[in-house]
Structures are given as C-alpha cells and as structure tokens.
Protein backbone atom coordinates (compact mmCIF):
# COMPACT_ATOMS: atom_id res chain seq x y z
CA UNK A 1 68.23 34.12 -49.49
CA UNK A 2 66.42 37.44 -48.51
CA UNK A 3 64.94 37.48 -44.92
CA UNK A 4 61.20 37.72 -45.34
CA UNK A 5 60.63 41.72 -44.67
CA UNK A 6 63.79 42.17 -47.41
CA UNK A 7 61.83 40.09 -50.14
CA UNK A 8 59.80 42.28 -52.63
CA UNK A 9 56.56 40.73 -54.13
CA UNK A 10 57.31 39.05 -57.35
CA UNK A 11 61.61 38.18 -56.73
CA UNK A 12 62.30 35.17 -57.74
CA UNK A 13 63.09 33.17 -54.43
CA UNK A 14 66.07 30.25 -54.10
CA UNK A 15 65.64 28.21 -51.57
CA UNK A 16 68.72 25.98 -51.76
CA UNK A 17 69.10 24.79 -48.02
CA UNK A 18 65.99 23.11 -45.79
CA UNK A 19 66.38 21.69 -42.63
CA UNK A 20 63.68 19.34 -41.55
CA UNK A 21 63.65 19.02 -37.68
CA UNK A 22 62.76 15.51 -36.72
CA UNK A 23 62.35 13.70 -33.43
CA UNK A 24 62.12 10.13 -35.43
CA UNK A 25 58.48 9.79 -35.16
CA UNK A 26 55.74 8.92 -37.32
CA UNK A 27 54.91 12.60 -38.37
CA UNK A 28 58.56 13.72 -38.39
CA UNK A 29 58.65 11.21 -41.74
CA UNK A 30 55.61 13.01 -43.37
CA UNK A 31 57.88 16.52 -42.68
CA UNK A 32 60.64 14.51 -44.34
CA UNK A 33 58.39 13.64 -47.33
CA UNK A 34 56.64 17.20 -47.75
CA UNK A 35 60.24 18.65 -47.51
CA UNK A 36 61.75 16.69 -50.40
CA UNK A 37 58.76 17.35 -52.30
CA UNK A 38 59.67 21.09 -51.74
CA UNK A 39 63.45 20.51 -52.32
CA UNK A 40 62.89 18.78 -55.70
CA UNK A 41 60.90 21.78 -57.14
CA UNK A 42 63.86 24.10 -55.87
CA UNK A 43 66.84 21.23 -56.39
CA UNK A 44 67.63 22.69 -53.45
CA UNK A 45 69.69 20.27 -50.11
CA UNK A 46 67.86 19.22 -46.48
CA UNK A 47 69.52 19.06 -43.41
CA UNK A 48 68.31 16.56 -41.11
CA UNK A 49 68.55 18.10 -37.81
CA UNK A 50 68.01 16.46 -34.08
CA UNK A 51 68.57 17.77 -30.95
CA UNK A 52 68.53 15.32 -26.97
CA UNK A 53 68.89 16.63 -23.96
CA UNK A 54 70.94 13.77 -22.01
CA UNK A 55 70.06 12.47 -18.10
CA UNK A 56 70.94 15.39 -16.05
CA UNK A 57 71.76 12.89 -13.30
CA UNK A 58 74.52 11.95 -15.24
CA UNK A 59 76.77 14.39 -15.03
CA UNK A 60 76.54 14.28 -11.19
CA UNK A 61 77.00 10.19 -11.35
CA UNK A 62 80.14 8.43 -9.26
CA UNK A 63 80.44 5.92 -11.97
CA UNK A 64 81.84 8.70 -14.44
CA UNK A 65 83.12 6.40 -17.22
CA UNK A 66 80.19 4.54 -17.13
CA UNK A 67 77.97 7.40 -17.71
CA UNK A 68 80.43 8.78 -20.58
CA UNK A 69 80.07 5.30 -22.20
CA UNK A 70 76.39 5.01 -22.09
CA UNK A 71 76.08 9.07 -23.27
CA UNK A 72 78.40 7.90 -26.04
CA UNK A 73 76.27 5.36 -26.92
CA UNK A 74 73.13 7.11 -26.65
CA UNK A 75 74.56 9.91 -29.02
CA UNK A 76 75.66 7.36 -31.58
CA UNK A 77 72.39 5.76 -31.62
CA UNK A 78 71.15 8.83 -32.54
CA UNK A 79 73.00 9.52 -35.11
CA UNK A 80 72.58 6.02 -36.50
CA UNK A 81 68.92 6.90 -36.87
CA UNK A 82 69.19 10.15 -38.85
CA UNK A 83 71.65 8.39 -41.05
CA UNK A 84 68.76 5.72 -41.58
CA UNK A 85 66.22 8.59 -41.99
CA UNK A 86 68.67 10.32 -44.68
CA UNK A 87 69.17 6.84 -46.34
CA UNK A 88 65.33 7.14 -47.44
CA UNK A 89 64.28 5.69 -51.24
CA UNK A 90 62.58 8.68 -51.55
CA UNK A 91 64.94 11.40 -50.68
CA UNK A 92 67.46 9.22 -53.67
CA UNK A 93 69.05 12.51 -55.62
CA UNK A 94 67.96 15.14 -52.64
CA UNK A 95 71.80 15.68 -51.16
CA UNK A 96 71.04 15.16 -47.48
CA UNK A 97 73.27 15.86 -44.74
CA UNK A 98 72.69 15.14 -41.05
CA UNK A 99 72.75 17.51 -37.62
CA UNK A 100 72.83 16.08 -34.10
CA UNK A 101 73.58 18.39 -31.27
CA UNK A 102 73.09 18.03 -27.92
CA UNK A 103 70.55 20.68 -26.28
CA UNK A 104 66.94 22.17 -27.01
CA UNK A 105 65.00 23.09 -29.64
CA UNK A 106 65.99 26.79 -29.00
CA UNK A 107 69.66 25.72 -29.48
CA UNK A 108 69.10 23.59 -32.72
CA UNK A 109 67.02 26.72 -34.19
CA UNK A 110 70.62 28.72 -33.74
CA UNK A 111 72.21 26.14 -35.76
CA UNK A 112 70.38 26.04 -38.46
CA UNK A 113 69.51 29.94 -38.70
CA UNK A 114 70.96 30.08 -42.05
CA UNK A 115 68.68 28.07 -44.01
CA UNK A 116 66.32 29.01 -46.57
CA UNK A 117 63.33 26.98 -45.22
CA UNK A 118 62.38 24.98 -41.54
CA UNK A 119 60.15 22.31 -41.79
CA UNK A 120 59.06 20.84 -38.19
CA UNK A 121 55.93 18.63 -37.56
CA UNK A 122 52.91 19.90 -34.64
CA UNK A 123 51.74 17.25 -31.85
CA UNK A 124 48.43 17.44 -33.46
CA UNK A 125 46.74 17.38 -29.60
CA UNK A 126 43.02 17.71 -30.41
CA UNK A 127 39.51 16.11 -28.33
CA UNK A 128 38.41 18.57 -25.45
CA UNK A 129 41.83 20.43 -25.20
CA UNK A 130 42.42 22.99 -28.10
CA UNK A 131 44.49 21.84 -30.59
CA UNK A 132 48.02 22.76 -29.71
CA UNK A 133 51.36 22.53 -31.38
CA UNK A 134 54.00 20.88 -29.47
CA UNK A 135 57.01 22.23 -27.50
CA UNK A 136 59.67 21.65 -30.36
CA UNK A 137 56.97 23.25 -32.98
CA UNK A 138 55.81 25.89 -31.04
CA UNK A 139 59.48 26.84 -30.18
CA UNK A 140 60.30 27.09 -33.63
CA UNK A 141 57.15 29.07 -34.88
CA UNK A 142 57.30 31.59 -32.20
CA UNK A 143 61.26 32.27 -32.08
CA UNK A 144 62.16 31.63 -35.85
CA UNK A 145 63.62 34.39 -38.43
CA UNK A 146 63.37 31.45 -41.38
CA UNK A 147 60.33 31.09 -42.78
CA UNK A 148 58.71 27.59 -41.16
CA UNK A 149 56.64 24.81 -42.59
CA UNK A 150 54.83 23.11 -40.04
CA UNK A 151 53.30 19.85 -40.75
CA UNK A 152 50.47 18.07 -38.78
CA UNK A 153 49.58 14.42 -37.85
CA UNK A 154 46.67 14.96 -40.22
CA UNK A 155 48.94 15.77 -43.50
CA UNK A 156 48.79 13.66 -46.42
CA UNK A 157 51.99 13.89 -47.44
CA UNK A 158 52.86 10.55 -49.75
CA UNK A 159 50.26 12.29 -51.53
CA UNK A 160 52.52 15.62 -51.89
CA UNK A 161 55.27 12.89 -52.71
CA UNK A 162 53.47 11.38 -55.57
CA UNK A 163 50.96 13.66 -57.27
CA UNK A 164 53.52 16.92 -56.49
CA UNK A 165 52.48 20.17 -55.15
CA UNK A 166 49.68 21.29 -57.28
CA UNK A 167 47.46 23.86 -55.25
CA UNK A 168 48.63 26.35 -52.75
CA UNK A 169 46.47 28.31 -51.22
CA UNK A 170 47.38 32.75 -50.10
CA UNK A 171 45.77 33.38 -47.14
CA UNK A 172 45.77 37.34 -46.90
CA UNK A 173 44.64 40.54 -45.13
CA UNK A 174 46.59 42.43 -47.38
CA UNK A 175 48.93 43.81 -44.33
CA UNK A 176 53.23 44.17 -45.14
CA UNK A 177 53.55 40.63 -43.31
CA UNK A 178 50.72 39.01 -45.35
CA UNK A 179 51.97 40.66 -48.34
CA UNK A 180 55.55 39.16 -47.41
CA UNK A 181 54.14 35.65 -47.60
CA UNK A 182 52.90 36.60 -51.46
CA UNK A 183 56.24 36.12 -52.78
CA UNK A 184 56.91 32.13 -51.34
CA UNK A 185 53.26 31.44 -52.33
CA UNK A 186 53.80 32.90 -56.08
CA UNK A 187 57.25 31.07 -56.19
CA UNK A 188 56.50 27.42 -54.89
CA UNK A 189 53.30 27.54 -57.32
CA UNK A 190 56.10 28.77 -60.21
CA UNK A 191 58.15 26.14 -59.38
CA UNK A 192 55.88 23.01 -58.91
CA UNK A 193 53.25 24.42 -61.86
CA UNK A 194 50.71 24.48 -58.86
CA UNK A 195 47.38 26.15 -58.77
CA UNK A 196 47.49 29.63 -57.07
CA UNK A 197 44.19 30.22 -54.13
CA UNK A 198 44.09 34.11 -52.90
CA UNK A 199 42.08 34.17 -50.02
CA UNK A 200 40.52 36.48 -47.42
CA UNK A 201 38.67 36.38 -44.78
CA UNK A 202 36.27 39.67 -44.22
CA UNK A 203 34.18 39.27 -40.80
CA UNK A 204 30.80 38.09 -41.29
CA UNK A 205 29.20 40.75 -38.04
CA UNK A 206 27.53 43.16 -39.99
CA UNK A 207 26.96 40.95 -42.89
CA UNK A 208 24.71 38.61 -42.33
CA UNK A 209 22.70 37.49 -45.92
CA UNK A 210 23.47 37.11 -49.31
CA UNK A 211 23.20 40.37 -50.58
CA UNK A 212 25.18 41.75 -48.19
CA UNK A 213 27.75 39.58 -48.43
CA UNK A 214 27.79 40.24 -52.08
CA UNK A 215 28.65 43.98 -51.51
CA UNK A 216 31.08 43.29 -48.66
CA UNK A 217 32.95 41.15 -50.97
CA UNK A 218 33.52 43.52 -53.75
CA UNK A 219 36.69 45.33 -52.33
CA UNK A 220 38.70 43.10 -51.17
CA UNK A 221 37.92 41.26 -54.39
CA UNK A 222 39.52 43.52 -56.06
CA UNK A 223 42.03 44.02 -54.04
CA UNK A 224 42.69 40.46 -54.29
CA UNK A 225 42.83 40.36 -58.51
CA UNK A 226 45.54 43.36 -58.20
CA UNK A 227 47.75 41.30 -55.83
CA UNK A 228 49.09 38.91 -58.75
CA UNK A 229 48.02 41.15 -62.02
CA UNK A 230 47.96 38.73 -65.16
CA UNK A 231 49.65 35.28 -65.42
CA UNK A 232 52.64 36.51 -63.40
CA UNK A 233 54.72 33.44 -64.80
CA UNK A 234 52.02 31.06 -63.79
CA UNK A 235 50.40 28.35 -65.52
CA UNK A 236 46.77 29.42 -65.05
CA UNK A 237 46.03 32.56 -63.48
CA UNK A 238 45.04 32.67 -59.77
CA UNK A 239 41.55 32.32 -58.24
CA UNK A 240 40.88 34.97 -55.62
CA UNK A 241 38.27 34.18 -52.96
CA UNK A 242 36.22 36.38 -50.10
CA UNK A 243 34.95 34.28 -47.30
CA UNK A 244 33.44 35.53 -44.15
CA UNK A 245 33.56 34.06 -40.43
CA UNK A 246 36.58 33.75 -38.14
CA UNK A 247 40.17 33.56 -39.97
CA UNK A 248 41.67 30.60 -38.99
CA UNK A 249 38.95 28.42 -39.16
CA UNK A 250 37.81 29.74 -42.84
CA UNK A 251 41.19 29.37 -43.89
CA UNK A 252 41.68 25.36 -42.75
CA UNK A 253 38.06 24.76 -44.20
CA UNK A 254 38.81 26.01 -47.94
CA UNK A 255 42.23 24.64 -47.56
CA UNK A 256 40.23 21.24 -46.92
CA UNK A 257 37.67 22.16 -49.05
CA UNK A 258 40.28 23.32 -51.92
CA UNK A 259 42.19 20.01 -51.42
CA UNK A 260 45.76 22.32 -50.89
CA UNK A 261 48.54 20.67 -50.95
CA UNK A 262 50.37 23.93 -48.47
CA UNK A 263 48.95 27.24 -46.50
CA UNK A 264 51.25 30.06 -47.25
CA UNK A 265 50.17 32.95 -44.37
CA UNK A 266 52.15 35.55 -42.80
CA UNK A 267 52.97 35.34 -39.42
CA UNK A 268 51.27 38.64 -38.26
CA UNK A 269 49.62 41.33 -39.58
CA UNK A 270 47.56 44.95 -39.53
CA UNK A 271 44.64 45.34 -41.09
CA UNK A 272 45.09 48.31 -43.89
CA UNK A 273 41.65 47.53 -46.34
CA UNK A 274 38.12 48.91 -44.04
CA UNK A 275 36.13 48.42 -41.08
CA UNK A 276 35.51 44.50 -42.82
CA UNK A 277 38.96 43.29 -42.59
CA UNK A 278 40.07 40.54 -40.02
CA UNK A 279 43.43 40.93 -38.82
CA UNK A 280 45.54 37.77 -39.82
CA UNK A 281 47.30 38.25 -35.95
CA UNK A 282 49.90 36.35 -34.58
CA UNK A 283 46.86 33.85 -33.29
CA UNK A 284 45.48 33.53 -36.43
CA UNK A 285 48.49 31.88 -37.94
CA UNK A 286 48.62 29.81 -34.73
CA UNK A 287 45.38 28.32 -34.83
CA UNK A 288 45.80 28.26 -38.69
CA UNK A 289 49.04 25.90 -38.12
CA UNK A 290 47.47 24.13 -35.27
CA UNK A 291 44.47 22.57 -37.04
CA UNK A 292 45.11 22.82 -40.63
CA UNK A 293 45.36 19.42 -42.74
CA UNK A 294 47.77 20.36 -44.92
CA UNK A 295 51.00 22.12 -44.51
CA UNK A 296 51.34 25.69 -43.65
CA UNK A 297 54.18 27.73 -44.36
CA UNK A 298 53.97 30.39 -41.98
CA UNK A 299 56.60 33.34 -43.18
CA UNK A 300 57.50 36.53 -40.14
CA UNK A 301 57.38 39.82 -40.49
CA UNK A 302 60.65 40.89 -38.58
C-alpha cells in the first residue's frame, strides 16, 4: 500500500495486512476487536504482535542454565498467550498470525513496518494528570510511518464488533496532511457503508455570537462540500460541519456527540484557508487520541 504523503484523495486503498500490538490486557482485546472489525471490511490478515524485555539481571546470573530455562519459559508463555488471543471466536475467518520478539516497542514498530495499518491501545491516564497515552502508544504514534489506530480504555468496541462501522467522522484543516487522512476516511466509510462526518474546527476568538459565527462558517463550509464532491461511491453523501473552540476538544465532543464509531485526522498540519483556521498540529492529534472515546486513526504526513 501507498505511504500516506504518496496516496492521492479518492485511490482506492487495500489494506491487506494489520498488526494489532497487544500487551494482553483488557484494552489490548478491544484493539483486537476494533481491528477485525476493520479487517473484515478490507478481508484483509492481523498480525498479533508482542514485544518483553527480559530481567536484565539475568544475563549477568551465575546460575546460567537456570536463567536460560526460566527465559525459555517466560518466552513460551508468551507465546502461548498470543496463540490464545489469535484463537478468539470472533477473529473465526480473519487469518491471524502471531509476532513475539524480544525488545521494545521501538524494535517491534521495525518489524512490523510493512503493514498497511497499526492498531495499539492508550493507558487512558485521566483525574488531575492530563490524559496521556502510554509508553508503547505514544512510541508508536510519534515514531510510526504506518498509519495508526489508537484505541482507548473508553472505546466501545463489541459495539464496532456487532453493529459494524457505520459513522466515521474527517476531522480537517484542509492542510496536505489533513487532506492525506481524506482518502482512509472516504475508503473505510466505502467499505463498511458507513456514514461520512467532515469536520472543522474554526477558532471561536473573534467570533463570539450567532451571527458571527454564521459568517465565519461560510468558507470553510464550502470548502468542506468541495472536499468529497457528489456521492463519491458512498451510500449517502457526507455531512460537513463548522464548529468553533479549541480542536481537539471539539473534535472528541462531536465524535461523542455523533456517536462515531473511528476519528480519521492527520497527524500534522498548516493552516492554508484564513486568519479563522486552527492548525490541526502535531498536539492536536495528540490530545485528539488521548481523550477521544472512540478510535482514532491518526495518518502522518512524512
């Protein structure tokens, strides 16, 4: 598949190979579930990837065979579990294959550098701190040439897994990255018959009633309605939105709001409209990804 600045708007995207990064917990089975929602709308394959780090104390250890023996062990165990995890009822027809390596998450990203699609869960930390993702996560979304699907503690994913994909929602300020991102969010509404959201997010400084809200609105409106002209292969055509306040937290509101089942955003961006635009920055995804409630496919501009 075409990296993400290679991918006009409009080509028809195959996403055959997904590797779900999973550390066994709780939220690493909603990526799992979320991911073979995605890979039956694409009949496309998952990898199930983990990576340990093992004791460094044992490589310094007299009892060497010991240590071997209980690393061996350790390592089997592992693999035990993804085999479990791949075993799933509900990944039954998804051709699953398994990855254990021993190292970080910087190493694992290497490894799986030629799939289509990462899907890796956040830590979800929230209460006084600001919500965060975690160290695999963030690795991932920061270093990562693959487009990434991040999926938090918060995600309703069974619901993905039984009702389908049906609304994904274009978060935009119409920059080359953002406009990147339009071609995954037209395809994975194609191919699950989903609802198509534009969206963008105009700062709400200068414009503080109705009226002029109204007026602010207009271009980027339009902008918005030439982004995906017509039906554009999908079933209904797409509802375009201007909303006003600070990006990422408009965008995880009408994504709640909205009831989407992903986020499609691109990673960075440079505002090219007027003086109204937000930028959709590198933090905006971030915060985006951090706090959302869905899933948010976050696709870089390299």
């Amino acid at each position: 598949m075409a990296t993400a600045h290679q991918t006009p708007v409009g080509t028809h995207l195959q996403i055959k190979k997904i590797a779900v990064l999973t550390d066994f917990s709780q939220n690493a089975g909603n990526c799992l579930r979320f991911a073979a929602a995605i890979a039956r709308g694409y009949k496309a394959g998952i990898i199930l990837a983990h990576a340990y780090m093992p004791a460094s104390c044992a490589y310094a250890a007299p009892e060497a065979a010991m240590v071997f023996q209980t690393l061996g062990a350790e390592r089997q165990g592992f693999k035990s579990r993804l085999l479990d995890e791949a075993g799933a009822p509900f990944l039954r027809g998804i051709p699953c294959a398994v990855l254990l390596i021993e190292g970080a998450p910087k190493d694992l990203l290497e490894k799986v550098k030629n799939a289509d699609l990462i899907v890796v869960g956040t830590s979800g930390e929230t209460g006084l701190r600001k919500a965060a993702l975690g160290s695999t996560a963030e690795t991932i979304f920061r270093a990562s040439s693959v487009p990434v699907l991040t999926v938090g503690p918060h995600c309703d994913c069974r619901r993905a897994e039984k009702a389908g994909i049906n609304t994904v929602l274009y978060a935009t300020d119409f920059s080359t990255g953002a406009e990147m991102a339009l071609s995954y969010a037209l395809s994975i509404a194609k191919e699950h018959g989903a609802k198509l959201i534009l969206l963008h997010v105009a700062s709400d400084k200068d414009v503080p009633f109705s009226f002029d809200r109204t007026m602010a609105s207009a271009e980027p409106l339009e902008a918005l309605h030439r982004l995906v002209p017509g039906l554009a292969g999908l079933k209904s055509h797409p509802m375009c939105i201007v909303g006003f306040g600070k990006p990422n937290a408009v965008i995880t509101e009408k994504a709640k709001d909205l009831q989407a089942s992903v986020i499609v955003i691109g990673a960075r961006g440079a505002d090219r409209l007027s003086s109204v635009v937000s930028h959709l920055a590198g933090g905006t995804a971030y915060g985006v990804v951090a706090n959302a409630e869905c899933p948010v496919l976050t696709i870089p501009r390299i």
